[in-house]
Protein backbone atom coordinates (compact mmCIF):
# COMPACT_ATOMS: atom_id res chain seq x y z
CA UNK A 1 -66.68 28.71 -20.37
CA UNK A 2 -66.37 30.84 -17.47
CA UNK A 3 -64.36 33.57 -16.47
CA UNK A 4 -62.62 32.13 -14.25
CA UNK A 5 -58.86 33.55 -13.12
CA UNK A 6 -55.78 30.81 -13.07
CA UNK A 7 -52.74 30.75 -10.30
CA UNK A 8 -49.97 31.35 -12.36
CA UNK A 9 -47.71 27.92 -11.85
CA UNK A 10 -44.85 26.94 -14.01
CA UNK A 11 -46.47 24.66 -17.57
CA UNK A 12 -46.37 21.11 -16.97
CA UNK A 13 -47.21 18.83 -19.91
CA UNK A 14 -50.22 16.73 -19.32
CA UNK A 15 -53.06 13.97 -20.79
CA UNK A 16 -56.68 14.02 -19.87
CA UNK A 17 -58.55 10.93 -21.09
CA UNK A 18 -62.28 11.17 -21.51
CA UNK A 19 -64.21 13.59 -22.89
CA UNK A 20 -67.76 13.63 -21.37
CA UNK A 21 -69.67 15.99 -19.99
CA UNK A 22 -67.29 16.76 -16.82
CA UNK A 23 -63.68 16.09 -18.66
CA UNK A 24 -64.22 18.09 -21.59
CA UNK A 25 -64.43 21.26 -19.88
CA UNK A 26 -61.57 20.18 -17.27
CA UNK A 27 -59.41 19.46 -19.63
CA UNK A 28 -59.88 23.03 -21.26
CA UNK A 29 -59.18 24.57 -18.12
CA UNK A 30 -55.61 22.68 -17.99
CA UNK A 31 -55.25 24.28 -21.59
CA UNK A 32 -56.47 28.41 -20.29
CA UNK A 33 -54.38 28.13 -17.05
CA UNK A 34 -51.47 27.19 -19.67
CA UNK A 35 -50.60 23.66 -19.79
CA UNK A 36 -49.64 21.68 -22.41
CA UNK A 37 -52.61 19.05 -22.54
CA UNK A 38 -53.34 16.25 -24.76
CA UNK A 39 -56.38 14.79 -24.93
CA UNK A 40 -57.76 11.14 -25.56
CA UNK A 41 -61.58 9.61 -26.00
CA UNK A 42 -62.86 6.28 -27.52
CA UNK A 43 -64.69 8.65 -30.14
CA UNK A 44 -62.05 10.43 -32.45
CA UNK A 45 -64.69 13.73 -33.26
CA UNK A 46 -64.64 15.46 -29.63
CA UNK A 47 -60.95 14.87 -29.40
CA UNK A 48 -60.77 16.80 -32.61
CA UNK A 49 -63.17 19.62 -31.46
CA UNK A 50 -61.39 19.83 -28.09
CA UNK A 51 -58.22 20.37 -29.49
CA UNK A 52 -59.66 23.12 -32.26
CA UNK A 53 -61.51 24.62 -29.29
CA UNK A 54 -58.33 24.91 -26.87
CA UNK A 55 -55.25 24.61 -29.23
CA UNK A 56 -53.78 21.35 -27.55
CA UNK A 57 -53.21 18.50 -29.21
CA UNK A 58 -55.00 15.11 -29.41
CA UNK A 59 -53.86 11.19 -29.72
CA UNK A 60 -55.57 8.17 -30.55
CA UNK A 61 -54.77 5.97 -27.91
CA UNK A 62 -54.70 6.43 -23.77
CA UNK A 63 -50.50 5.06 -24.31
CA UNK A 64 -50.04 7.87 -26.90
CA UNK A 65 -51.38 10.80 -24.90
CA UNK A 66 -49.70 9.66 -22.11
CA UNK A 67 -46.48 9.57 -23.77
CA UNK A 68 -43.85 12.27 -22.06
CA UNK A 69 -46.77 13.45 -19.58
CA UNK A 70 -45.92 14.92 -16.08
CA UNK A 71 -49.47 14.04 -15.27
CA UNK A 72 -52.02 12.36 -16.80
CA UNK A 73 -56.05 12.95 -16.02
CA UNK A 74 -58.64 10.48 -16.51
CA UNK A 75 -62.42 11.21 -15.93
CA UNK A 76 -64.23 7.86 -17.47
CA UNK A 77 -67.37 6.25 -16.60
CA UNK A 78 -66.37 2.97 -14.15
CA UNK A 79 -64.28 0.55 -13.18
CA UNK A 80 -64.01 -1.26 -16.21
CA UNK A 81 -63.92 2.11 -18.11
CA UNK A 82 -61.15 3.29 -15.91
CA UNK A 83 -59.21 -0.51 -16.56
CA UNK A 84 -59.63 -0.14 -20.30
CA UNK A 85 -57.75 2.81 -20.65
CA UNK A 86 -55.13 2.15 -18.16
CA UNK A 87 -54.17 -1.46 -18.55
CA UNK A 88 -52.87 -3.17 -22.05
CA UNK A 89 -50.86 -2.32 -24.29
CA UNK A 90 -52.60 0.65 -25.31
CA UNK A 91 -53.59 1.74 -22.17
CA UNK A 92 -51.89 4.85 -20.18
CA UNK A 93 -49.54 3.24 -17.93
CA UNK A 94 -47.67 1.91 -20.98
CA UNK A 95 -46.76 5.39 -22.06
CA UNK A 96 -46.23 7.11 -18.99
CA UNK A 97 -42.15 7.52 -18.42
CA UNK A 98 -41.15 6.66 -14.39
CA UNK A 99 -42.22 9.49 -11.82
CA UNK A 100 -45.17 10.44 -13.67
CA UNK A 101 -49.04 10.67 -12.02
CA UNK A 102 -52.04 9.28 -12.88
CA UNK A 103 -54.89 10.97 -11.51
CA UNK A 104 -58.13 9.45 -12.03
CA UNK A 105 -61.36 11.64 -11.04
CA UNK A 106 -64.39 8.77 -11.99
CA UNK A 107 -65.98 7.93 -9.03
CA UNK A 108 -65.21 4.23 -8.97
CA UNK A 109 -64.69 1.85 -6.37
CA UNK A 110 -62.13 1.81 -3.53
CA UNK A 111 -60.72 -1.38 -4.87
CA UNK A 112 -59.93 -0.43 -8.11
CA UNK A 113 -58.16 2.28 -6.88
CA UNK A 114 -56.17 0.34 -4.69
CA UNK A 115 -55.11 -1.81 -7.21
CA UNK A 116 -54.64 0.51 -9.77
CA UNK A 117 -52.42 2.29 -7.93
CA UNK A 118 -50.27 -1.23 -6.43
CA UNK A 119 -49.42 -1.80 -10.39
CA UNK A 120 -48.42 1.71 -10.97
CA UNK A 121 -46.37 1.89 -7.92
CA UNK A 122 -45.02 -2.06 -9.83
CA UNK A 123 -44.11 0.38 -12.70
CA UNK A 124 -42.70 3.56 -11.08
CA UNK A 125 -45.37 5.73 -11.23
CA UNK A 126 -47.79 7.17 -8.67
CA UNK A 127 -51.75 7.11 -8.69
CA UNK A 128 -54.17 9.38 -6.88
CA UNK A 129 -58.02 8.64 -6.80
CA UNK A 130 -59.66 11.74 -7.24
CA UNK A 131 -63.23 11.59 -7.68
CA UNK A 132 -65.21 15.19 -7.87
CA UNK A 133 -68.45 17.04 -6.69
CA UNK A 134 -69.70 19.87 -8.05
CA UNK A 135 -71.25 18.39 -11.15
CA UNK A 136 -71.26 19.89 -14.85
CA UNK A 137 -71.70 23.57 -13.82
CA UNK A 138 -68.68 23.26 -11.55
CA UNK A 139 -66.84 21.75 -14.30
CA UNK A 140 -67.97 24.29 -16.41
CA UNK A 141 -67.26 26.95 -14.14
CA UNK A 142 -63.49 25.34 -12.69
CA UNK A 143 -64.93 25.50 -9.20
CA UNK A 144 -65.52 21.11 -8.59
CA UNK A 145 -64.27 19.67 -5.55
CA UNK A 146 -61.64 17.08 -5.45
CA UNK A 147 -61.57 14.39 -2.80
CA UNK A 148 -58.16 12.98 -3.32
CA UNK A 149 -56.40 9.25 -1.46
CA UNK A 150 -52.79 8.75 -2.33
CA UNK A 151 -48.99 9.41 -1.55
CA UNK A 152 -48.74 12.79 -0.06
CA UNK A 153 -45.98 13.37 -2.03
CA UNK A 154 -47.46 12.87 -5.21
CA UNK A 155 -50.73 14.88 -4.04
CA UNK A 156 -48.36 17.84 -3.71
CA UNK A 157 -47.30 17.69 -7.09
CA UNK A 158 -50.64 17.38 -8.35
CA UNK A 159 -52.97 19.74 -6.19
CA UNK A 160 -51.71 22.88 -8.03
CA UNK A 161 -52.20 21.97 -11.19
CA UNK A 162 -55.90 20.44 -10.46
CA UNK A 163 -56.73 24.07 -9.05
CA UNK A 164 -56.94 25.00 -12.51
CA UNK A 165 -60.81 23.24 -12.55
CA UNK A 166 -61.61 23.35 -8.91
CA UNK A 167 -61.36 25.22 -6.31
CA UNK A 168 -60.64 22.68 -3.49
CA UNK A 169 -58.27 19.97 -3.88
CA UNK A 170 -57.45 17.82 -0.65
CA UNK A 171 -55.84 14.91 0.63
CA UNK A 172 -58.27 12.38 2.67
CA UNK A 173 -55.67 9.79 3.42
CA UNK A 174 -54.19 6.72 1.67
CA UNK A 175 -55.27 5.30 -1.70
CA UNK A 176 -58.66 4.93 -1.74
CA UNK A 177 -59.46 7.17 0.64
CA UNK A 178 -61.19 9.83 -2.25
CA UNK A 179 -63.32 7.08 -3.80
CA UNK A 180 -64.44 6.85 0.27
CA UNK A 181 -65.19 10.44 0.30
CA UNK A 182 -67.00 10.57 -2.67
CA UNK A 183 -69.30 7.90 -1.30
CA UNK A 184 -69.52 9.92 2.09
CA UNK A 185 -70.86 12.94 -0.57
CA UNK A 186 -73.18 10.35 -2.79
CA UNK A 187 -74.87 9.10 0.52
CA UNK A 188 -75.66 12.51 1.61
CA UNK A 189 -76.87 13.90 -1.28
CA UNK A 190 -79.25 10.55 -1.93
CA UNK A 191 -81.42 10.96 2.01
CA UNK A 192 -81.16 15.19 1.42
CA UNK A 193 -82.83 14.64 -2.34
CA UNK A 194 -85.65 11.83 -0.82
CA UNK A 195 -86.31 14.26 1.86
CA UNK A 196 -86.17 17.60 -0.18
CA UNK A 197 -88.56 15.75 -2.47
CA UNK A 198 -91.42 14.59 0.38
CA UNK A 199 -91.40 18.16 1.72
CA UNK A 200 -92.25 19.69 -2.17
CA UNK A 201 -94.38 17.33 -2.62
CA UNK A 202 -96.48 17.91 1.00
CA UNK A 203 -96.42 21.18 0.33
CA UNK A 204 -97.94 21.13 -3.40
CA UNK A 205 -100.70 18.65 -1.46
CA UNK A 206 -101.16 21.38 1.04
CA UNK A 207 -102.04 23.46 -1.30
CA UNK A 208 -98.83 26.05 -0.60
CA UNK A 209 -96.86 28.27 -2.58
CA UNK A 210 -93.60 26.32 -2.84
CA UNK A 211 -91.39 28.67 -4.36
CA UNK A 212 -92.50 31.54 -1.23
CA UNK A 213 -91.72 28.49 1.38
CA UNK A 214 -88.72 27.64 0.18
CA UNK A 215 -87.82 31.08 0.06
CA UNK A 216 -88.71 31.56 3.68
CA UNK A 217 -86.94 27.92 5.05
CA UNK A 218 -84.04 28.13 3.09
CA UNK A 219 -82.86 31.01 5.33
CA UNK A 220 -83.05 28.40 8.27
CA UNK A 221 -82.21 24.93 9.52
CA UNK A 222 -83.60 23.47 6.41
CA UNK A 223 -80.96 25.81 4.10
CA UNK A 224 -79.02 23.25 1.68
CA UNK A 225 -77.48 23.67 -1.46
CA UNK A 226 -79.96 21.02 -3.57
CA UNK A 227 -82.33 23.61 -1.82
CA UNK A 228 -81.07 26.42 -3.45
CA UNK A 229 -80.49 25.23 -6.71
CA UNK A 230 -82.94 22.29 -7.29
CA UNK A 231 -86.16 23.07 -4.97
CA UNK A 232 -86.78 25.59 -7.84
CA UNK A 233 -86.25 23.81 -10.61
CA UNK A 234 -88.43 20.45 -8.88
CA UNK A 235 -91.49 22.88 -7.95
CA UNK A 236 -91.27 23.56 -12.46
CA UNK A 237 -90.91 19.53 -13.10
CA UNK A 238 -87.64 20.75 -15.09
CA UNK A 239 -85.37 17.63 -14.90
CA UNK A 240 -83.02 17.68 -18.38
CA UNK A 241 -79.97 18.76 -16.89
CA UNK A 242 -77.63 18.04 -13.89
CA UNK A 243 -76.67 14.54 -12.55
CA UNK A 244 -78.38 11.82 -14.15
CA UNK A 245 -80.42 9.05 -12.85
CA UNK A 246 -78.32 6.45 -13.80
CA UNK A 247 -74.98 7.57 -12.59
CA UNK A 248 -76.95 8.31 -9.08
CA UNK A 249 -77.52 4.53 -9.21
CA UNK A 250 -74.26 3.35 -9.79
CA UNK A 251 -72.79 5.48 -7.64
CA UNK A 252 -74.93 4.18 -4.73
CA UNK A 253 -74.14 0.55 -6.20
CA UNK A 254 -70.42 1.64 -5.09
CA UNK A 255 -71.67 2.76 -1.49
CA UNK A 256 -73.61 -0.12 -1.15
CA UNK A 257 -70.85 -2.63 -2.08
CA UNK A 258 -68.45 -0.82 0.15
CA UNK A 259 -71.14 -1.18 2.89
CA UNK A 260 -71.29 -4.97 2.71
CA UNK A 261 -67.39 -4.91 2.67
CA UNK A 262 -66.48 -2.50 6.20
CA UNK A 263 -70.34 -3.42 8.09
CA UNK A 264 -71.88 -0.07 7.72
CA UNK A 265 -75.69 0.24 7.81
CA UNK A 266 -77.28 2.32 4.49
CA UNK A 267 -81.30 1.70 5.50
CA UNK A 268 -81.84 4.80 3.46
CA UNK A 269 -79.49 4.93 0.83
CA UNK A 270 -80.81 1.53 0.20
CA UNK A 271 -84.37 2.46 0.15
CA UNK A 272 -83.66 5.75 -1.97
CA UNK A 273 -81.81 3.32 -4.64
CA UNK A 274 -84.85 1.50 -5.44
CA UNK A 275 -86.68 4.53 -5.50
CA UNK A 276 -84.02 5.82 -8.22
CA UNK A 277 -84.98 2.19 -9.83
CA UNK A 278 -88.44 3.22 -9.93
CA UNK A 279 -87.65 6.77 -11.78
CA UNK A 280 -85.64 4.83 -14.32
CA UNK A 281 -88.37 2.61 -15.03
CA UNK A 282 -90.79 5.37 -15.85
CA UNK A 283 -88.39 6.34 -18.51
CA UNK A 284 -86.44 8.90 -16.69
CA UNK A 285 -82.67 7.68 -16.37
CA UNK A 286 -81.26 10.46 -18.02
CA UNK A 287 -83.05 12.98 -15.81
CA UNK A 288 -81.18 15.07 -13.14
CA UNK A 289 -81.38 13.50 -9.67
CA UNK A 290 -83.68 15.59 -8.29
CA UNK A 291 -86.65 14.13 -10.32
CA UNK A 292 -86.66 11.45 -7.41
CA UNK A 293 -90.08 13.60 -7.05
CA UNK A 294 -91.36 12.64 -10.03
CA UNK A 295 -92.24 9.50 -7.99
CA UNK A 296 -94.68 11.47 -5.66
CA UNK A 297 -96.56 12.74 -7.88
């Protein structure tokens, strides 16, 4: 965990459902900046370890950790992920007294947050999409960024107590606006990765030292971030960490839907999908998203 230093803000009592690889160390940063958290996941052992690790407590259902909860967290895999621990009789909203939050960080779809958010507002509470970039290291490290859509009220409520795993929370605009943002991110990252990858690639054929002329361009135009911290790791063929494969594609499913739905044009992000498609089908879907130059090799 890292060293990170927490605002002091007054203890609110809060759930965080799911436990993967970005809400497990989210929800222990709720528990260090001193929050009472509860945590929930379909498997009952990381629950358990969670709460051993942090000293909050654990439930066995999404209703029973949302039970007395200012706020309650989700980080899940989907839509239907997010639905299953919502909706039903077991699902969150059913526990959550009137006034409380829901804020979900998956990166979903702008519908479901739109109508996840038109039932809770049906049962008095409030819902803020919330999706995240930064990836595991920034979850790690409680410095992710959180692209938020929502009442601005709510948001308000929320923002300081997110700052515990992040260090930028904002407000984009209504509901559904942070599932939009998120896809503004996705699409960027997918024709910077494709492009990152070609120019490694020309520059192995070329017969260059690739770590010296990345070195060299990264303190110019070309400077990026998946520069910085993947060109090295790409130019080594190291690929079992990060982002996965897989999530890449769904998440570019999501853009591409939305596309279809508001008329925008995604010639790359479309082409850079199926080249995703092409990594998974040599076996690599668990691979970080950089290995998209696996395929030029």
């Amino acid at each position: 965990m890292s060293t990170k230093t927490y605002e002091p803000i007054a203890s609110q009592r809060v759930a965080f459902l799911g436990l993967g690889v970005m809400g497990y160390p989210m929800a222990g940063h709720l528990a260090r900046a001193g929050h009472q958290v509860t945590v929930y996941n379909r498997t009952e052992a990381k629950p358990e370890g969670w709460a051993k690790e942090y000293g909050g407590a654990s439930a066995a259902t999404p209703k029973a950790a949302a039970q007395g909860a200012d706020i309650v967290f989700c980080c899940v895999g989907n839509d239907d992920d997010l639905r299953s621990v919502v909706l039903g009789e077991d699902g969150a909203f059913a526990g959550m007294r009137p006034g409380a939050i829901f804020v979900d960080h998956t990166t979903a779809s702008a519908n479901v947050a739109r109508e996840l958010c038109a039932k809770a507002h049906g049962l008095r509470l409030e819902f803020i999409d919330a999706p995240v970039s930064g990836g595991n290291l920034g979850a790690l490290n409680g410095v992710l960024t959180v692209m938020c859509g929502g009442d601005a009220a709510a948001f308000a409520k929320i923002q300081p107590v997110a700052k515990a795993f992040s260090r930028a929370v904002t407000l984009l605009g209504a509901s559904g606006a942070g599932q939009l943002a998120k896809m503004v991110n996705q699409i960027a990252i997918a024709g910077l990765l494709q492009g990152l990858s070609e120019a490694i690639a020309f520059g192995q054929k070329a017969g260059l030292d690739m770590s010296v002329v990345l070195d060299v361009i990264g303190k110019g135009a070309a400077q990026s971030w998946q520069m910085e911290n993947r060109g090295p790791t790409m130019i080594e063929g190291k690929f079992d960490f990060g982002f996965a494969v897989d999530w890449m594609r769904k998440d570019l499913g999501l853009c591409l839907d939305e596309a279809k739905r508001n008329g925008a044009r995604l010639p790359i992000v479309a082409l850079v999908d199926q080249f995703y498609a092409d990594v998974q089908a040599q076996g690599g879907g668990r691979g970080d998203t950089s290995s998209l130059i696996r395929r030029l090799k």
